[in-house]
N, C-alpha and C. Protein backbone atom coordinates (compact mmCIF):
# COMPACT_ATOMS: atom_id res chain seq x y z
N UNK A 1 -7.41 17.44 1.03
CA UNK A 1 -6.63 16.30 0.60
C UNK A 1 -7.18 15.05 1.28
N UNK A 2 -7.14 13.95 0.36
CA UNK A 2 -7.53 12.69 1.09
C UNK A 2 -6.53 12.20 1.84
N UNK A 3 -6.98 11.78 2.92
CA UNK A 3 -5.77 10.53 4.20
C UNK A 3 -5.18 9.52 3.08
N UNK A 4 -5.85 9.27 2.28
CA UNK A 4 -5.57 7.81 1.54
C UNK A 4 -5.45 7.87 -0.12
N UNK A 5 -4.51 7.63 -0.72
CA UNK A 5 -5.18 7.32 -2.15
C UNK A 5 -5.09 6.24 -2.86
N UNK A 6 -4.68 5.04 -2.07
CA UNK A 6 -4.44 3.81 -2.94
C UNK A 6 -4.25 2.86 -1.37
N UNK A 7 -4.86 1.68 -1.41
CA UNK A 7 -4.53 0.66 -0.71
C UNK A 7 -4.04 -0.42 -1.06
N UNK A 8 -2.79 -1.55 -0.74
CA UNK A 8 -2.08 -2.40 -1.43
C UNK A 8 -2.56 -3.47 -0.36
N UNK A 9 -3.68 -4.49 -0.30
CA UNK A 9 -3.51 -5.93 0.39
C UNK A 9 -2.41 -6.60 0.07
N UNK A 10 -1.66 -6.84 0.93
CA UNK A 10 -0.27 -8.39 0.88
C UNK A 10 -1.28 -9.38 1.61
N UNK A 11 -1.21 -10.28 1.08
CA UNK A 11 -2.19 -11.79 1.28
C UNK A 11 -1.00 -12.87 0.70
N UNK A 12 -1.16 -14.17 1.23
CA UNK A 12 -0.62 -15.14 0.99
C UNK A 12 -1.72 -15.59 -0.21
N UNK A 13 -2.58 -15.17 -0.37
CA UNK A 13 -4.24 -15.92 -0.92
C UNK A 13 -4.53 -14.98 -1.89
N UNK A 14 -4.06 -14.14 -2.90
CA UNK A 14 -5.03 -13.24 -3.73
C UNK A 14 -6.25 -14.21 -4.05
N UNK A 15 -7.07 -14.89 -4.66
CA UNK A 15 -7.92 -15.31 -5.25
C UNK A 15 -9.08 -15.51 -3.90
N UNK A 16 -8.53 -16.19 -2.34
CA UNK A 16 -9.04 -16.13 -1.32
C UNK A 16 -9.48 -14.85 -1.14
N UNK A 17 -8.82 -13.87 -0.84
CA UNK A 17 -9.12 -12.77 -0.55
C UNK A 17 -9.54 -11.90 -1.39
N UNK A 18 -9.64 -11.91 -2.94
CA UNK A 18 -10.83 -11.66 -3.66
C UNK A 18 -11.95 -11.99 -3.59
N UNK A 19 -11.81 -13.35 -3.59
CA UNK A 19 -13.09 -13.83 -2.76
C UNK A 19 -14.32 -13.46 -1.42
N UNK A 20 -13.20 -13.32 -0.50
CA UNK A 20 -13.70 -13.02 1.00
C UNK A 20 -14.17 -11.41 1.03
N UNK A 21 -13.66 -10.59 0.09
CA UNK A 21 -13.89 -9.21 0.31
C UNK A 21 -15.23 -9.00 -0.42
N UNK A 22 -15.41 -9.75 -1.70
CA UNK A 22 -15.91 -9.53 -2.79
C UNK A 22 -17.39 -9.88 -2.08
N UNK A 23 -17.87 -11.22 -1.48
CA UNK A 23 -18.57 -11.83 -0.90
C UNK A 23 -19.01 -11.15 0.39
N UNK A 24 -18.21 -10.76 1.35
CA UNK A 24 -18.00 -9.81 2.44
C UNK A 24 -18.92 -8.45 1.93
N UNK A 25 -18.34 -7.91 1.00
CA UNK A 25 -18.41 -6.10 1.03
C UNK A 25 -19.19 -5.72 -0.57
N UNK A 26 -19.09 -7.01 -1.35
CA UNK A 26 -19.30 -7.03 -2.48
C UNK A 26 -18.79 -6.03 -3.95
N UNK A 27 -17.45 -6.25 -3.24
CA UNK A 27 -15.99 -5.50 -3.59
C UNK A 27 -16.09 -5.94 -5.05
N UNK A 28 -15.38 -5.23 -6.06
CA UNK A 28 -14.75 -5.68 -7.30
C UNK A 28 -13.90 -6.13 -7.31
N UNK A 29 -13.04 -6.55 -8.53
CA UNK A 29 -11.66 -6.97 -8.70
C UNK A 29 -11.89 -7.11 -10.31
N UNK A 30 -10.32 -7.13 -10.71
CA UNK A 30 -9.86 -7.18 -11.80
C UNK A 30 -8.36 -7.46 -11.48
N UNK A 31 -7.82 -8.54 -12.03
CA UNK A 31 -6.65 -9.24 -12.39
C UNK A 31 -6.38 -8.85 -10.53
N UNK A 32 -5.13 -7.51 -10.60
CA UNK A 32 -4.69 -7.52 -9.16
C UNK A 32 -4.92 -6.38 -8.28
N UNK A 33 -6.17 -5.82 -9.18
CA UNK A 33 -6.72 -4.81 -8.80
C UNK A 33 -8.22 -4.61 -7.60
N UNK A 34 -8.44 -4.03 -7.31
CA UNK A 34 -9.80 -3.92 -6.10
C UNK A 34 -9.91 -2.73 -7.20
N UNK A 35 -11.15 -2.42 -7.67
CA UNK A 35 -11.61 -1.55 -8.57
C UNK A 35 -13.20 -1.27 -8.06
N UNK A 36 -13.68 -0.04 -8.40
CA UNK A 36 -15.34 0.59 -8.13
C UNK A 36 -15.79 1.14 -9.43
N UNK A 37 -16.71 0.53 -10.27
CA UNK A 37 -16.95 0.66 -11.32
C UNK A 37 -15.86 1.01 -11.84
N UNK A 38 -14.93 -0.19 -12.71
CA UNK A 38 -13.59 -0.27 -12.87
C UNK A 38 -12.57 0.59 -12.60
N UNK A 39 -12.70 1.71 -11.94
CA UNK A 39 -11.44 1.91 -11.89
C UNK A 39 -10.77 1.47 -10.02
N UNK A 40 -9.87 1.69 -10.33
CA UNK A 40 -8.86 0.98 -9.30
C UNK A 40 -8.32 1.68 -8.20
N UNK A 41 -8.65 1.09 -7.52
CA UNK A 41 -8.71 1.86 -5.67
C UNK A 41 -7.38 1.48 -4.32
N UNK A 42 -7.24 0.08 -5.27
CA UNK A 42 -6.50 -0.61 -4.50
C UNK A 42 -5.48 -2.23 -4.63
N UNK A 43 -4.40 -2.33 -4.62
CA UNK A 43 -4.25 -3.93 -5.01
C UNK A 43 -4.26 -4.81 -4.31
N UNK A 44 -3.56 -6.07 -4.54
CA UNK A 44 -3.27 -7.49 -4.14
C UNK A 44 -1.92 -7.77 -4.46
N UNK A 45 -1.19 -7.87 -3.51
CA UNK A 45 0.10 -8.46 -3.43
C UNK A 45 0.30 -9.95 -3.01
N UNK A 46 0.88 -10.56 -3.71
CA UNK A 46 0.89 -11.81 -3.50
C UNK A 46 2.22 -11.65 -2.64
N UNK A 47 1.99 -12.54 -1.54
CA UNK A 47 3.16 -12.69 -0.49
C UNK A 47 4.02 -14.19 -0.96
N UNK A 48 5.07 -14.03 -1.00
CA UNK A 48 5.80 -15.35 -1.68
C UNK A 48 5.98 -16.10 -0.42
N UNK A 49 5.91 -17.50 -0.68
CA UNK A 49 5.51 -18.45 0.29
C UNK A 49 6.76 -18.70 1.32
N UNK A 50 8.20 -18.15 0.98
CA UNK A 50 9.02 -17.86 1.75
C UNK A 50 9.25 -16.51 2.71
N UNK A 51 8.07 -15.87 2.40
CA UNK A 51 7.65 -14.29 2.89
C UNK A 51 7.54 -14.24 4.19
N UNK A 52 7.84 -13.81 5.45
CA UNK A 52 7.77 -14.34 6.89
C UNK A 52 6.53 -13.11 7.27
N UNK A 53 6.90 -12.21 6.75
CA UNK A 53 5.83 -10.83 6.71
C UNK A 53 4.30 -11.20 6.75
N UNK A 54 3.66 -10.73 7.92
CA UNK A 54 2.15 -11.29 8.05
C UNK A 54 1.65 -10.52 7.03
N UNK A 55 0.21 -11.05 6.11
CA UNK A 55 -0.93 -10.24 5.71
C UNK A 55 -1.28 -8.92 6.81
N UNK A 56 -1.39 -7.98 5.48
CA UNK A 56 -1.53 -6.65 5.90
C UNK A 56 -2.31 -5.76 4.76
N UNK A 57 -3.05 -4.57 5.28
CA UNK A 57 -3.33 -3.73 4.51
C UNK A 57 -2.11 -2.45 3.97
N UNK A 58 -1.56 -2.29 3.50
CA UNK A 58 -0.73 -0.90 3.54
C UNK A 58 -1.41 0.07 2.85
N UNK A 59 -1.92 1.12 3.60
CA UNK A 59 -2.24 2.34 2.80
C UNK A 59 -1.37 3.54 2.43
N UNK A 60 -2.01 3.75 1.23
CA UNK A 60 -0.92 5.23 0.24
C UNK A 60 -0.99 6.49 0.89
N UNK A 61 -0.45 7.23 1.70
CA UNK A 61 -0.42 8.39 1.87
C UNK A 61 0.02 9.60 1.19
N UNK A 62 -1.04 10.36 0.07
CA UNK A 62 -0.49 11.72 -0.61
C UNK A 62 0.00 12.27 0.04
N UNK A 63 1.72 12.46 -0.26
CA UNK A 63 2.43 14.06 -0.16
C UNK A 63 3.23 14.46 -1.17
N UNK A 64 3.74 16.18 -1.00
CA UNK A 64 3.90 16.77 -2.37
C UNK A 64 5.55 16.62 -2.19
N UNK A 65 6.16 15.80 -1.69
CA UNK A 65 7.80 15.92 -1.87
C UNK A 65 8.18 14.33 -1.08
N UNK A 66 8.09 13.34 -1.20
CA UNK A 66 8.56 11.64 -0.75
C UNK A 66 9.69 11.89 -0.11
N UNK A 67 10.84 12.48 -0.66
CA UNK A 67 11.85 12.51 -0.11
C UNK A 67 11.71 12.80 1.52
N UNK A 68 11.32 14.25 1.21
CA UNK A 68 11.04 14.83 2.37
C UNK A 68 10.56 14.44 3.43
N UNK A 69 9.00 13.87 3.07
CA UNK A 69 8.29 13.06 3.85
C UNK A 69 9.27 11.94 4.81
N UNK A 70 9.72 11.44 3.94
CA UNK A 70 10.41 10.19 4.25
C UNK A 70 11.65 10.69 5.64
N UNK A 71 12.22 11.23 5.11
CA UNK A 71 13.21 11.96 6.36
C UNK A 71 12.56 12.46 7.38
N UNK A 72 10.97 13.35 7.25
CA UNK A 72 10.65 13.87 8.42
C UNK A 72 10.12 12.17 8.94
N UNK A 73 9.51 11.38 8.69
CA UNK A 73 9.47 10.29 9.66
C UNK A 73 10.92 9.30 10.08
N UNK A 74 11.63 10.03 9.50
CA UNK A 74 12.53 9.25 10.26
C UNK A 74 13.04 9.56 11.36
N UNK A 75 13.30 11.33 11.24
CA UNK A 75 13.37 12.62 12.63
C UNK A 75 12.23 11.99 13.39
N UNK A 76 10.88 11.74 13.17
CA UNK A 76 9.76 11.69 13.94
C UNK A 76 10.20 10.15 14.82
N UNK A 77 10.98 9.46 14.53
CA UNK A 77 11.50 7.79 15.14
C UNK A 77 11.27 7.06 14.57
N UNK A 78 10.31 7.35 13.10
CA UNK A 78 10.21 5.84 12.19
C UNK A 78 11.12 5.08 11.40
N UNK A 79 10.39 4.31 10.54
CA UNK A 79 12.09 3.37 9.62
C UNK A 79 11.59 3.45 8.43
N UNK A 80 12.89 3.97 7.47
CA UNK A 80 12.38 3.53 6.36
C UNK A 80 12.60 2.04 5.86
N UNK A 81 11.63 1.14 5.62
CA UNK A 81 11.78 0.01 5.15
C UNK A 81 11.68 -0.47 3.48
N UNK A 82 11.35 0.43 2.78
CA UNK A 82 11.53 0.38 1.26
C UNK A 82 12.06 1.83 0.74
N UNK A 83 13.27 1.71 0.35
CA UNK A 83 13.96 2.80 -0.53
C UNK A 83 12.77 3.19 -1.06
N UNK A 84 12.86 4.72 -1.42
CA UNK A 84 12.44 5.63 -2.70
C UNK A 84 12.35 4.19 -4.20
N UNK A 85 11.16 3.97 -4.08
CA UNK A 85 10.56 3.70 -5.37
C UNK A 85 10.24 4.49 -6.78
N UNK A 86 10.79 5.03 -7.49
CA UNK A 86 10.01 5.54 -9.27
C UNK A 86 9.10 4.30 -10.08
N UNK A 87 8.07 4.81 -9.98
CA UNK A 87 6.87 4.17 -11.10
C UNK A 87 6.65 5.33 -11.48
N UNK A 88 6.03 4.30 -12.62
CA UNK A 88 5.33 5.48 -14.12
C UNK A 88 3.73 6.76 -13.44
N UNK A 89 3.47 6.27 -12.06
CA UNK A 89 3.19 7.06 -11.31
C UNK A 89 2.96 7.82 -10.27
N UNK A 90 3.98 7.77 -10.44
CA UNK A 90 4.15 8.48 -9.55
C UNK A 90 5.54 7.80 -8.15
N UNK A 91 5.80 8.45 -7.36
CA UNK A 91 7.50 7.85 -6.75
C UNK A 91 6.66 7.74 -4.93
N UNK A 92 7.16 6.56 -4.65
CA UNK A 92 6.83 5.98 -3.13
C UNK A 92 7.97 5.42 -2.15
N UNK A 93 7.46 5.84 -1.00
CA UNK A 93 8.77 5.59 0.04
C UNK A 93 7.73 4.60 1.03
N UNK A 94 7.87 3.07 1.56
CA UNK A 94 7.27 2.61 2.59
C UNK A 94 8.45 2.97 4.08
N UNK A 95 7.10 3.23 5.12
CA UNK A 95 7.58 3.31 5.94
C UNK A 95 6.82 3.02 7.26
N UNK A 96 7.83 2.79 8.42
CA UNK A 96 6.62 2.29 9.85
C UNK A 96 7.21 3.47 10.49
N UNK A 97 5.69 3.77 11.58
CA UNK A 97 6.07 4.42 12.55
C UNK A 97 6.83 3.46 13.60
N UNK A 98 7.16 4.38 14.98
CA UNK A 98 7.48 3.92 16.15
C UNK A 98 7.15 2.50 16.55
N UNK A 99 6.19 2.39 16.55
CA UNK A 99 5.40 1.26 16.66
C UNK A 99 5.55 0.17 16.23
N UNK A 100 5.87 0.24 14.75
CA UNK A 100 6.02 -0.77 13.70
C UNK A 100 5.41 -0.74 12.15
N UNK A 101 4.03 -0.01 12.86
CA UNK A 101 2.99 0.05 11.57
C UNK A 101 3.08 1.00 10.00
N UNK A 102 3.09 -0.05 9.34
CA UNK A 102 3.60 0.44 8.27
C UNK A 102 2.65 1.56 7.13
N UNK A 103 3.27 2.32 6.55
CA UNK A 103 2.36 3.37 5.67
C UNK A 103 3.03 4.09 4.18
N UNK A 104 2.50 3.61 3.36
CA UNK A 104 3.64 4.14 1.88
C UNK A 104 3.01 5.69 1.78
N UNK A 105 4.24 6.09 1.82
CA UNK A 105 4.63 7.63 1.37
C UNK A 105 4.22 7.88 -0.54
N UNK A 106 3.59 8.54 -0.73
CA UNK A 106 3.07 8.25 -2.15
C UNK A 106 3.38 9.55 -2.71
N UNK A 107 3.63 9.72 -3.72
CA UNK A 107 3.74 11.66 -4.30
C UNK A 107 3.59 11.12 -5.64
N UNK A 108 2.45 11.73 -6.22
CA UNK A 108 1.86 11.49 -7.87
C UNK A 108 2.91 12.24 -8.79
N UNK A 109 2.99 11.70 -10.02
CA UNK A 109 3.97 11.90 -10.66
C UNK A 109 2.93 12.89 -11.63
């Protein structure tokens, strides 16, 4: 199993930071996507200018039950900071460890 299957940039700057990555790493993009020979690896969240939340990477972590997941980090001392999400693919729980650092709980639909 991969550590990762989707990365979400929050940026105050999508178009900056299309830019800087693209130029940087010579990354793709499409609309709000980070894509590798189009398909899509990762997004761009636009942070709304009342957003106090610093720019961040959040990465997707595959597991086979969210719920679950989600409760064992909370036993483990973490927080959940975004309810159980349903999208059309698949259902996501964000969450930080101890620490603070945040990581979305991902389970493919």
């Amino acid at each position: 199993m991969r550590p990762f299957v989707f990365f979400d940039v929050r940026t105050s700057d999508v178009d900056g930071t299309k830019r800087f990555f693209g130029d940087l790493l010579g990354w793709e993009s499409s609309g709000a996507l980070l894509t590798d020979g189009g398909a899509p690896w990762g997004g761009l969240t636009e942070l709304a200018p009342d957003d106090d939340r610093a720019p961040q990477w959040l990465p997707y972590a595959p597991v086979s039950d969210v719920d679950a997941a989600a409760a064992k980090a909370v036993a483990l001392g973490g927080k959940v900071v975004r309810e159980r999400t349903d999208l059309p693919v698949g259902s996501l729980v964000v969450v930080t460890d101890p620490g603070g650092a945040a990581l979305v709980l991902f389970q493919a639909a």
